[in-house]
PDB file of N, CA and C in Angstrom:
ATOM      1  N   UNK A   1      46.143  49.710 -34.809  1.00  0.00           N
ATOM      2  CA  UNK A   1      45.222  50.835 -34.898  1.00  0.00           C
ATOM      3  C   UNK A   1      44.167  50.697 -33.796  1.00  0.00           C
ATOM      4  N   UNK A   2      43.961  52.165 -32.895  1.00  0.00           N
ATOM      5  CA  UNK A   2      42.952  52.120 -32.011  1.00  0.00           C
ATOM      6  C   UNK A   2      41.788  51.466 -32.764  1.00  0.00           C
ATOM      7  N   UNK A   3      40.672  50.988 -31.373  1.00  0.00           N
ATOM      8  CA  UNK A   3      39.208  50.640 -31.922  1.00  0.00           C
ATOM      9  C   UNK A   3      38.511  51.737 -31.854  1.00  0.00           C
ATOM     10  N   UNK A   4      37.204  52.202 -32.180  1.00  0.00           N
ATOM     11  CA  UNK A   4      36.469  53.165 -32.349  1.00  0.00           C
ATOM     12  C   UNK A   4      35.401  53.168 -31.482  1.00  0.00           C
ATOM     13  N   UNK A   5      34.969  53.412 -30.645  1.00  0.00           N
ATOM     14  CA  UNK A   5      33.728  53.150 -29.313  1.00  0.00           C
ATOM     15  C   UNK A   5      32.415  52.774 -30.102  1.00  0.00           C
ATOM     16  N   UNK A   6      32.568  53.039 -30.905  1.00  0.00           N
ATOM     17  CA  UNK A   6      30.824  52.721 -32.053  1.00  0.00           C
ATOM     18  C   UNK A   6      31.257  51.401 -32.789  1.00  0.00           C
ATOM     19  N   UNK A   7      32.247  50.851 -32.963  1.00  0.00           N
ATOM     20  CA  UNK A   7      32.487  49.707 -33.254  1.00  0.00           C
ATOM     21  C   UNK A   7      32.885  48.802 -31.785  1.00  0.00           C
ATOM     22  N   UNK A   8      33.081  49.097 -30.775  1.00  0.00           N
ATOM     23  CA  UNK A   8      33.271  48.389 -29.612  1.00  0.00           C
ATOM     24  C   UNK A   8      31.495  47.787 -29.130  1.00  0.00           C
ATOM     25  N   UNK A   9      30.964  48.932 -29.286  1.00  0.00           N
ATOM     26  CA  UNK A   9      29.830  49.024 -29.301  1.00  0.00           C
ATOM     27  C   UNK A   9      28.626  47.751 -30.339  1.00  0.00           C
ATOM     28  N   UNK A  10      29.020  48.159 -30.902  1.00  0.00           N
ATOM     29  CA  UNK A  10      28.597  47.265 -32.550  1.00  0.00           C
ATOM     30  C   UNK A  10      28.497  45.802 -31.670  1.00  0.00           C
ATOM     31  N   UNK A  11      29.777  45.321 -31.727  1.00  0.00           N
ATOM     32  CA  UNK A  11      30.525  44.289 -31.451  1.00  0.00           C
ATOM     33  C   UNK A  11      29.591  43.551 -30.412  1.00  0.00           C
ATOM     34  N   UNK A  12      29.532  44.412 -29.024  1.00  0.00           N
ATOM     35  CA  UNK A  12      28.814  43.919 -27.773  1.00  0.00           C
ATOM     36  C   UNK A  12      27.565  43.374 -28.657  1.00  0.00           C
ATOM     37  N   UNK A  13      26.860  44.240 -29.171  1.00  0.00           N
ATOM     38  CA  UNK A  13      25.430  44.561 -29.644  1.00  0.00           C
ATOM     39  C   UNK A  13      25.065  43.454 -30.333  1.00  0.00           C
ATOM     40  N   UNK A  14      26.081  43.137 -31.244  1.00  0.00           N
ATOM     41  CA  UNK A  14      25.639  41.709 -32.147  1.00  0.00           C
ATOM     42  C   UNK A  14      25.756  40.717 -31.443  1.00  0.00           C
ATOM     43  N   UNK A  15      26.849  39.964 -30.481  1.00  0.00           N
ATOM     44  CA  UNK A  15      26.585  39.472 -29.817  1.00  0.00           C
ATOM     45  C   UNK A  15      26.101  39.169 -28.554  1.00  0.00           C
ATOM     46  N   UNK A  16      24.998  40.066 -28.032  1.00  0.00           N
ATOM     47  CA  UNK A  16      24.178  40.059 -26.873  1.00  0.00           C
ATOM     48  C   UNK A  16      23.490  41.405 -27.421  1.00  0.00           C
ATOM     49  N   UNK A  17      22.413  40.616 -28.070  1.00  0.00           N
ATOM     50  CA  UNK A  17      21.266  42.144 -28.938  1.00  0.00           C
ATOM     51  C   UNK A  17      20.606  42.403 -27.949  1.00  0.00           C
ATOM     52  N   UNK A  18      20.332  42.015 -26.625  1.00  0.00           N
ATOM     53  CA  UNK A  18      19.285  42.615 -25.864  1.00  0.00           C
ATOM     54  C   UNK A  18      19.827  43.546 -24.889  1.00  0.00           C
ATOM     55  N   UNK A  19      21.760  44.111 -25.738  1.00  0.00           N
ATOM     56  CA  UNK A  19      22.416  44.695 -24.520  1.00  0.00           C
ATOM     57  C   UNK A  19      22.439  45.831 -24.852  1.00  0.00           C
ATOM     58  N   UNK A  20      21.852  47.274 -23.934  1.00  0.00           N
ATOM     59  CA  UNK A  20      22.329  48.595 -23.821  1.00  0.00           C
ATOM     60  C   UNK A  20      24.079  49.027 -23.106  1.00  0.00           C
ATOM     61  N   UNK A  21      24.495  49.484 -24.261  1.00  0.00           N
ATOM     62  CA  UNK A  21      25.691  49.704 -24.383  1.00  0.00           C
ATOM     63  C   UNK A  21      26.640  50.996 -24.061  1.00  0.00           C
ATOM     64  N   UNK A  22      26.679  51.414 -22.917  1.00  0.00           N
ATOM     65  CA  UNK A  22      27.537  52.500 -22.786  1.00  0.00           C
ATOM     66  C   UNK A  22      29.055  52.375 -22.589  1.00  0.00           C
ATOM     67  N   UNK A  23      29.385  53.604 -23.692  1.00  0.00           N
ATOM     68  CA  UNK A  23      31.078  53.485 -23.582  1.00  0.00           C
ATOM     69  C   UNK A  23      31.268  54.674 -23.493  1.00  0.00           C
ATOM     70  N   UNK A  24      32.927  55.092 -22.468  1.00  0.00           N
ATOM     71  CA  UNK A  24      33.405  55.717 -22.351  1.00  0.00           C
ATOM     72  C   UNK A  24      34.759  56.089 -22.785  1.00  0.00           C
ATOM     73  N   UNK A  25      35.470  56.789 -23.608  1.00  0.00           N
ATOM     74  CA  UNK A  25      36.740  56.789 -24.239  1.00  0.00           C
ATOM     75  C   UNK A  25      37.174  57.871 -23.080  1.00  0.00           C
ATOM     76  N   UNK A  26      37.906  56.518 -21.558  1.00  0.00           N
ATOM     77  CA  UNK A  26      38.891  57.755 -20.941  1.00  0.00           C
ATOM     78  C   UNK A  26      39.925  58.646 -20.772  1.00  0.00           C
ATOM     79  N   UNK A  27      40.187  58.378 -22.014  1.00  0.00           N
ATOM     80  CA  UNK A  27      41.788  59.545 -22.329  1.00  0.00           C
ATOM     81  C   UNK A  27      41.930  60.305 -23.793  1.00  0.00           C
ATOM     82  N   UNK A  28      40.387  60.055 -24.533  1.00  0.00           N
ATOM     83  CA  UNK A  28      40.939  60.583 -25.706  1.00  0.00           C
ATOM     84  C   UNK A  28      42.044  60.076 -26.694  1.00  0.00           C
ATOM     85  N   UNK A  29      42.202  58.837 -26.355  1.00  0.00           N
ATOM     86  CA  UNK A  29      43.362  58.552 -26.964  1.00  0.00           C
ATOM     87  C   UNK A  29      42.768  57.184 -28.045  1.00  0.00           C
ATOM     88  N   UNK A  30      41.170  56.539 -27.826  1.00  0.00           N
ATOM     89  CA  UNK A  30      40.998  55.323 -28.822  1.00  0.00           C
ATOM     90  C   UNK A  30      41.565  54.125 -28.235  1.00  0.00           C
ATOM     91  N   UNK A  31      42.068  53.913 -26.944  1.00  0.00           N
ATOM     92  CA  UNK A  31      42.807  52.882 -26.786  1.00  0.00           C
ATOM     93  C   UNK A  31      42.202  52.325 -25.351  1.00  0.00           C
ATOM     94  N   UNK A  32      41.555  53.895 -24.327  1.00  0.00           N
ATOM     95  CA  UNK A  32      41.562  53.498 -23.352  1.00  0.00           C
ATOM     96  C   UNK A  32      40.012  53.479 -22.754  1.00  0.00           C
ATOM     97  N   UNK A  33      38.887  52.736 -22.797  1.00  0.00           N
ATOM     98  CA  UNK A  33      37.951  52.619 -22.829  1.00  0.00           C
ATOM     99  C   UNK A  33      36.879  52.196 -21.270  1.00  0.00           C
ATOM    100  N   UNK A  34      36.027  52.799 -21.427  1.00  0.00           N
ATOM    101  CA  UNK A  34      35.240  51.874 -19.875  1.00  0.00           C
ATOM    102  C   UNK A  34      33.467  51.973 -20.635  1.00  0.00           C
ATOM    103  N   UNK A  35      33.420  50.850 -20.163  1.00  0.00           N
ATOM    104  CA  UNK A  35      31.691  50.305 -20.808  1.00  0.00           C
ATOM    105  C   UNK A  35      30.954  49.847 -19.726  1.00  0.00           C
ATOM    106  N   UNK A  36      29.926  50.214 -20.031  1.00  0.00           N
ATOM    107  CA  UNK A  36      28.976  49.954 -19.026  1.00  0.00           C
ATOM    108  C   UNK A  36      28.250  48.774 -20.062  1.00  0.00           C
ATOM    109  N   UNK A  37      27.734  47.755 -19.784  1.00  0.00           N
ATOM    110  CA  UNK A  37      27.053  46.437 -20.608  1.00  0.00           C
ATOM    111  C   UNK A  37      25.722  46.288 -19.801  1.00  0.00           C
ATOM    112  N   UNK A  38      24.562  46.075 -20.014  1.00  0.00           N
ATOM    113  CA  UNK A  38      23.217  45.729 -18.833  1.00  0.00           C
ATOM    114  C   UNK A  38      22.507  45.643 -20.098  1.00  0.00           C
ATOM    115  N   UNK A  39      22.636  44.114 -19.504  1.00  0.00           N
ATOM    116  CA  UNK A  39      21.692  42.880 -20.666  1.00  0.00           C
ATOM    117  C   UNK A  39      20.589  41.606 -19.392  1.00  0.00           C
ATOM    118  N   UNK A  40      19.707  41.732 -19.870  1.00  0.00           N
ATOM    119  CA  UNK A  40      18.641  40.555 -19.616  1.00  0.00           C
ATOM    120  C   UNK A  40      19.573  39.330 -19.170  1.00  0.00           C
ATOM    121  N   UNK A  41      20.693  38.871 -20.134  1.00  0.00           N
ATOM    122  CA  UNK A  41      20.935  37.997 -20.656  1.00  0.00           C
ATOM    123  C   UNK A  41      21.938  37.281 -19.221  1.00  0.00           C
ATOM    124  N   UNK A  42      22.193  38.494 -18.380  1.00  0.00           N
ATOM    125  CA  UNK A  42      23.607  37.927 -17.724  1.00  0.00           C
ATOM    126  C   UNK A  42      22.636  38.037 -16.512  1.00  0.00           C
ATOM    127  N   UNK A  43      21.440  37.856 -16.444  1.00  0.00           N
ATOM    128  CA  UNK A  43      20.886  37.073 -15.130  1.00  0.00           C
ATOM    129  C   UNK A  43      21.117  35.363 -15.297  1.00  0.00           C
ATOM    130  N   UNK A  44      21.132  35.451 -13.712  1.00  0.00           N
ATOM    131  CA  UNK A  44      21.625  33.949 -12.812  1.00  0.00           C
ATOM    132  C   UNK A  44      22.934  33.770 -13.223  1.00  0.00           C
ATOM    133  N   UNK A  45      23.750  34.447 -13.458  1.00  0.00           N
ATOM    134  CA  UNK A  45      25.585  33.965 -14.175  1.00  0.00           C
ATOM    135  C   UNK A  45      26.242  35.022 -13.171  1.00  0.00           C
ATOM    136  N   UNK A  46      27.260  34.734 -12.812  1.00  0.00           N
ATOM    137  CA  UNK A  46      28.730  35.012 -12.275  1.00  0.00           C
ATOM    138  C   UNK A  46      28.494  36.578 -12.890  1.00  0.00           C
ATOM    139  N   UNK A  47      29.981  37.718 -12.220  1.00  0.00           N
ATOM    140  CA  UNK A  47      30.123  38.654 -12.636  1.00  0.00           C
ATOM    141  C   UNK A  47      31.267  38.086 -13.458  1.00  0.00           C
ATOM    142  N   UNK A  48      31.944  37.283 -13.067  1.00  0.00           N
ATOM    143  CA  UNK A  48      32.968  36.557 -13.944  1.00  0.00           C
ATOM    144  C   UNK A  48      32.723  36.137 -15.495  1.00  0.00           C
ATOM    145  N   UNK A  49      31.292  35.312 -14.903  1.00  0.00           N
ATOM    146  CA  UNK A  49      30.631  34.794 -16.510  1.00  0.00           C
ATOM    147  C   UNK A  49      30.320  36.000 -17.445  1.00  0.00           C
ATOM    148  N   UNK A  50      29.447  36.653 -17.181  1.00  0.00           N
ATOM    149  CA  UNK A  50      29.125  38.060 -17.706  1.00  0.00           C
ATOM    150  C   UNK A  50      30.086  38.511 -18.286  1.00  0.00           C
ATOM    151  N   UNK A  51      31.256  38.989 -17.473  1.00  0.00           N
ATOM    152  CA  UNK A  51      32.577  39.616 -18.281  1.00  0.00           C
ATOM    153  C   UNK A  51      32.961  38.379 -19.267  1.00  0.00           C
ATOM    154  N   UNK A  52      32.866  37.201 -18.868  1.00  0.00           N
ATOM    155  CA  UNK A  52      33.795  36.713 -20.089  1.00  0.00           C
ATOM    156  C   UNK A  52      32.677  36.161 -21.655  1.00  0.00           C
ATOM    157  N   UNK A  53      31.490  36.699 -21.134  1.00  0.00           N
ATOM    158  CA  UNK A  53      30.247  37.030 -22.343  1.00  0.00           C
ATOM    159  C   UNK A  53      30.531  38.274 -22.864  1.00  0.00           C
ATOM    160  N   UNK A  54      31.217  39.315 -22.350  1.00  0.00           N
ATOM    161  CA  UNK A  54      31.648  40.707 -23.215  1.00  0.00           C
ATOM    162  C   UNK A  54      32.869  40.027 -23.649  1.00  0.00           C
ATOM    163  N   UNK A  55      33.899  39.708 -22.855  1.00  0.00           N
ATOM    164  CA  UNK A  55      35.103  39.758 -23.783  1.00  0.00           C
ATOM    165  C   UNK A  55      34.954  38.757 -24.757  1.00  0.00           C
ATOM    166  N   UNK A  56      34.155  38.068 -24.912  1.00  0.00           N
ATOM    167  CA  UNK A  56      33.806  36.908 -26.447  1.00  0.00           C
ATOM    168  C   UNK A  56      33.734  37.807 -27.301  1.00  0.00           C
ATOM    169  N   UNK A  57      32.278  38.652 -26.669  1.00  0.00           N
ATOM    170  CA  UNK A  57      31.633  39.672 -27.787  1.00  0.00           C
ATOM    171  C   UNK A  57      33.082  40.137 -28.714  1.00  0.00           C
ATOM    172  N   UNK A  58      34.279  40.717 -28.033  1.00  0.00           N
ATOM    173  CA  UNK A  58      35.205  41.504 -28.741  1.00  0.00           C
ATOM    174  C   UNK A  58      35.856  40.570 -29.659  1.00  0.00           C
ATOM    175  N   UNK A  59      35.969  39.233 -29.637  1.00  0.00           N
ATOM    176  CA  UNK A  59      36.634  38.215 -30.688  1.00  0.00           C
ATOM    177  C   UNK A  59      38.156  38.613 -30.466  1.00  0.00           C
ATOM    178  N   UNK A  60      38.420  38.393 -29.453  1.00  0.00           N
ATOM    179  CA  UNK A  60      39.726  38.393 -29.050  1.00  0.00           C
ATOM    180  C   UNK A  60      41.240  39.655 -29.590  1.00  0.00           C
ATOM    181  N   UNK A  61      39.790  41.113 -29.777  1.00  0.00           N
ATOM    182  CA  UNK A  61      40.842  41.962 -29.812  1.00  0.00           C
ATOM    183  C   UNK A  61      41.176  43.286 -28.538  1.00  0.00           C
ATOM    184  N   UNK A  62      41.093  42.585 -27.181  1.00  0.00           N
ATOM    185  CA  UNK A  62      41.644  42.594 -25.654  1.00  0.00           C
ATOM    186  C   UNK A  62      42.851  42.511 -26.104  1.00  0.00           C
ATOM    187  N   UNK A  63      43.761  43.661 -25.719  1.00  0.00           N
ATOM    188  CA  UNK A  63      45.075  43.415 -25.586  1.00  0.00           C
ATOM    189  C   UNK A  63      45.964  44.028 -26.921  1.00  0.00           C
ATOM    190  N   UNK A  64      45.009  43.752 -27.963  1.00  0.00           N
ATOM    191  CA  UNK A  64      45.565  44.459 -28.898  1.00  0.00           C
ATOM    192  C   UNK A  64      44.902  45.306 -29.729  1.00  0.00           C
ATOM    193  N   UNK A  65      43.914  45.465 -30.719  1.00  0.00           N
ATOM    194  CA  UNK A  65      43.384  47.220 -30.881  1.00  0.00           C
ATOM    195  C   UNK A  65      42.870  47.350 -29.455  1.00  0.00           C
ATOM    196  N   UNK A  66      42.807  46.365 -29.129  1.00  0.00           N
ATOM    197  CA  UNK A  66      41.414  47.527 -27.864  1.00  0.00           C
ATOM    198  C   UNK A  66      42.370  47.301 -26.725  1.00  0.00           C
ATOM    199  N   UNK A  67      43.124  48.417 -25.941  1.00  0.00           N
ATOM    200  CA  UNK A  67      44.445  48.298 -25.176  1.00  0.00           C
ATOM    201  C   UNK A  67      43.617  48.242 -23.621  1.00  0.00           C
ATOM    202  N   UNK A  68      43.002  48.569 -23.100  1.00  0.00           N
ATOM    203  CA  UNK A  68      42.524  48.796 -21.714  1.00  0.00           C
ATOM    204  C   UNK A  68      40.923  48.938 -21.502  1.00  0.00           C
ATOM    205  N   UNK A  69      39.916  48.346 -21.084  1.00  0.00           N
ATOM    206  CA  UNK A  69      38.866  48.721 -20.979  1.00  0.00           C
ATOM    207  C   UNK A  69      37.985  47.900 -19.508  1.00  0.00           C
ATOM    208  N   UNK A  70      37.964  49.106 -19.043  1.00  0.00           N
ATOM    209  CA  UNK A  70      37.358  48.797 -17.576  1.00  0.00           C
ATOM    210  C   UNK A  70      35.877  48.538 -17.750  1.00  0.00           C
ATOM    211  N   UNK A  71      35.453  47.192 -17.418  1.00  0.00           N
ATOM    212  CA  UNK A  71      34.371  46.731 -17.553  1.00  0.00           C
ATOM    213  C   UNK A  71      32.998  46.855 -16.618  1.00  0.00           C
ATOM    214  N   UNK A  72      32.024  47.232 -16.656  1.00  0.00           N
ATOM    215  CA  UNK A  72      30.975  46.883 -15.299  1.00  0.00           C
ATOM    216  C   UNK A  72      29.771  46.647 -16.319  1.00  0.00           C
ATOM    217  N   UNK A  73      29.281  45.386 -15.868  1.00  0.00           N
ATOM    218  CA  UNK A  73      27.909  44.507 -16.479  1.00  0.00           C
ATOM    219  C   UNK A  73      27.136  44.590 -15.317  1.00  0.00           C
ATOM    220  N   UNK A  74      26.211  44.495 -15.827  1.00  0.00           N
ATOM    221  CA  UNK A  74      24.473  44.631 -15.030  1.00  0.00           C
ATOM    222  C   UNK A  74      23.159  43.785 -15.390  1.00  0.00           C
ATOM    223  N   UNK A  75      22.175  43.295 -14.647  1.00  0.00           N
ATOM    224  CA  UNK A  75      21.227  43.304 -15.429  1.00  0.00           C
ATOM    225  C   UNK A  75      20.463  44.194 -14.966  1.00  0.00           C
ATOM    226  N   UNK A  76      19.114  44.032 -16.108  1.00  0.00           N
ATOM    227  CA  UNK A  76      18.143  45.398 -16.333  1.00  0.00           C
ATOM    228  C   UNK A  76      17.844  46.059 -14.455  1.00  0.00           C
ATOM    229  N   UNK A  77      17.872  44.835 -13.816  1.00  0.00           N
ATOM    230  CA  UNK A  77      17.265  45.477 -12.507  1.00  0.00           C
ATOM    231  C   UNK A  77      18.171  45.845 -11.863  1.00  0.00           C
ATOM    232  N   UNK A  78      19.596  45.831 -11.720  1.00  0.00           N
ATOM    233  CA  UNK A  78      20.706  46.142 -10.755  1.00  0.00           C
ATOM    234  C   UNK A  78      21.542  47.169 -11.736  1.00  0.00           C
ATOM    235  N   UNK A  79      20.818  47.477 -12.976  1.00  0.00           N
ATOM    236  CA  UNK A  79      21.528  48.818 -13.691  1.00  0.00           C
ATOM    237  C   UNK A  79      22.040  50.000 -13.287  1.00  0.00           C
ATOM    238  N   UNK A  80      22.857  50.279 -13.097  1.00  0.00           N
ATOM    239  CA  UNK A  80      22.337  52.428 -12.599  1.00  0.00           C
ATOM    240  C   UNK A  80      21.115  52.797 -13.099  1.00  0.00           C
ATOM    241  N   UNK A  81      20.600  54.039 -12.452  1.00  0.00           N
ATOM    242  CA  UNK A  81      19.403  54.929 -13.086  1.00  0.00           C
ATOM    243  C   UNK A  81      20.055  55.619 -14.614  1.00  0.00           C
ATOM    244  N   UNK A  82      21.489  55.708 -15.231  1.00  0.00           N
ATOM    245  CA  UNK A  82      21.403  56.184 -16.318  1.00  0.00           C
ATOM    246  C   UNK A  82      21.469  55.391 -17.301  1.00  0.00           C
ATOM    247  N   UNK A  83      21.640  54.002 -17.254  1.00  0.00           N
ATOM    248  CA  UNK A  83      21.679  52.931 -17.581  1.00  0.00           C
ATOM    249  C   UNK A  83      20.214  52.036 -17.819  1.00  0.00           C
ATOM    250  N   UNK A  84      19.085  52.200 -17.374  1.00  0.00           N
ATOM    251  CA  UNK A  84      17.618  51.919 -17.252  1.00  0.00           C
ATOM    252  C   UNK A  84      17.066  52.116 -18.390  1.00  0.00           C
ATOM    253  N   UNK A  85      16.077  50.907 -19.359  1.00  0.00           N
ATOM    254  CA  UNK A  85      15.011  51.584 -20.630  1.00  0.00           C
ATOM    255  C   UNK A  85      14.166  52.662 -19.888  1.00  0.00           C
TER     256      UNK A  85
END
C-alpha cells in the first residue's frame, strides 16, 4: 500500500523536529514523491549525510510503500525563498 505525503511528512518531523517539510506527490499515484527537507540540523554534514538522516527518518520503508522519492535537503540559510520561516 502507497504512503500518504502527511505521513511521509510525520515521519521526517519526528525524527528531525526542527525540520520544515515539503512534499510533492509527482504523479498522483501515492508512490511517487519529491520532498524538500531544510533543517538546522544538517549544518556542517555531507549532502550524503543529510540524505541518509531523511532516509533513517523513513525506517526503512524506501523501496517498498514509499516507491520513488526525489530528495533535496537544505539548511535554514541555503533553503529556497519558498522554503524560508
Amino acid at each position: 500500500m502507497p504512503m500518504e505525503a502527511h505521513d511521509i511528512e510525520r515521519m521526517i518531523r519526528d525524527a528531525i523536529p526542527d525540520a520544515k517539510v515539503v512534499i510533492e506527490d509527482l504523479r498522483g499515484d501515492g508512490d511517487h514523491y519529491s520532498a524538500l527537507v531544510v533543517s538546522g540540523s544538517f549544518r556542517g554534514k555531507s549532502r550524503v549525510q543529510q540524505h541518509q538522516m531523511v532516509y533513517a527518518a523513513l525506517q526503512g520503508r524506501m523501496g517498498g510503500e514509499l516507491h520513488a522519492l526525489a530528495l533535496q535537503t537544505a539548511t535554514p540559510e541555503s533553503a529556497p525563498d519558498y522554503a524560508r520561516e
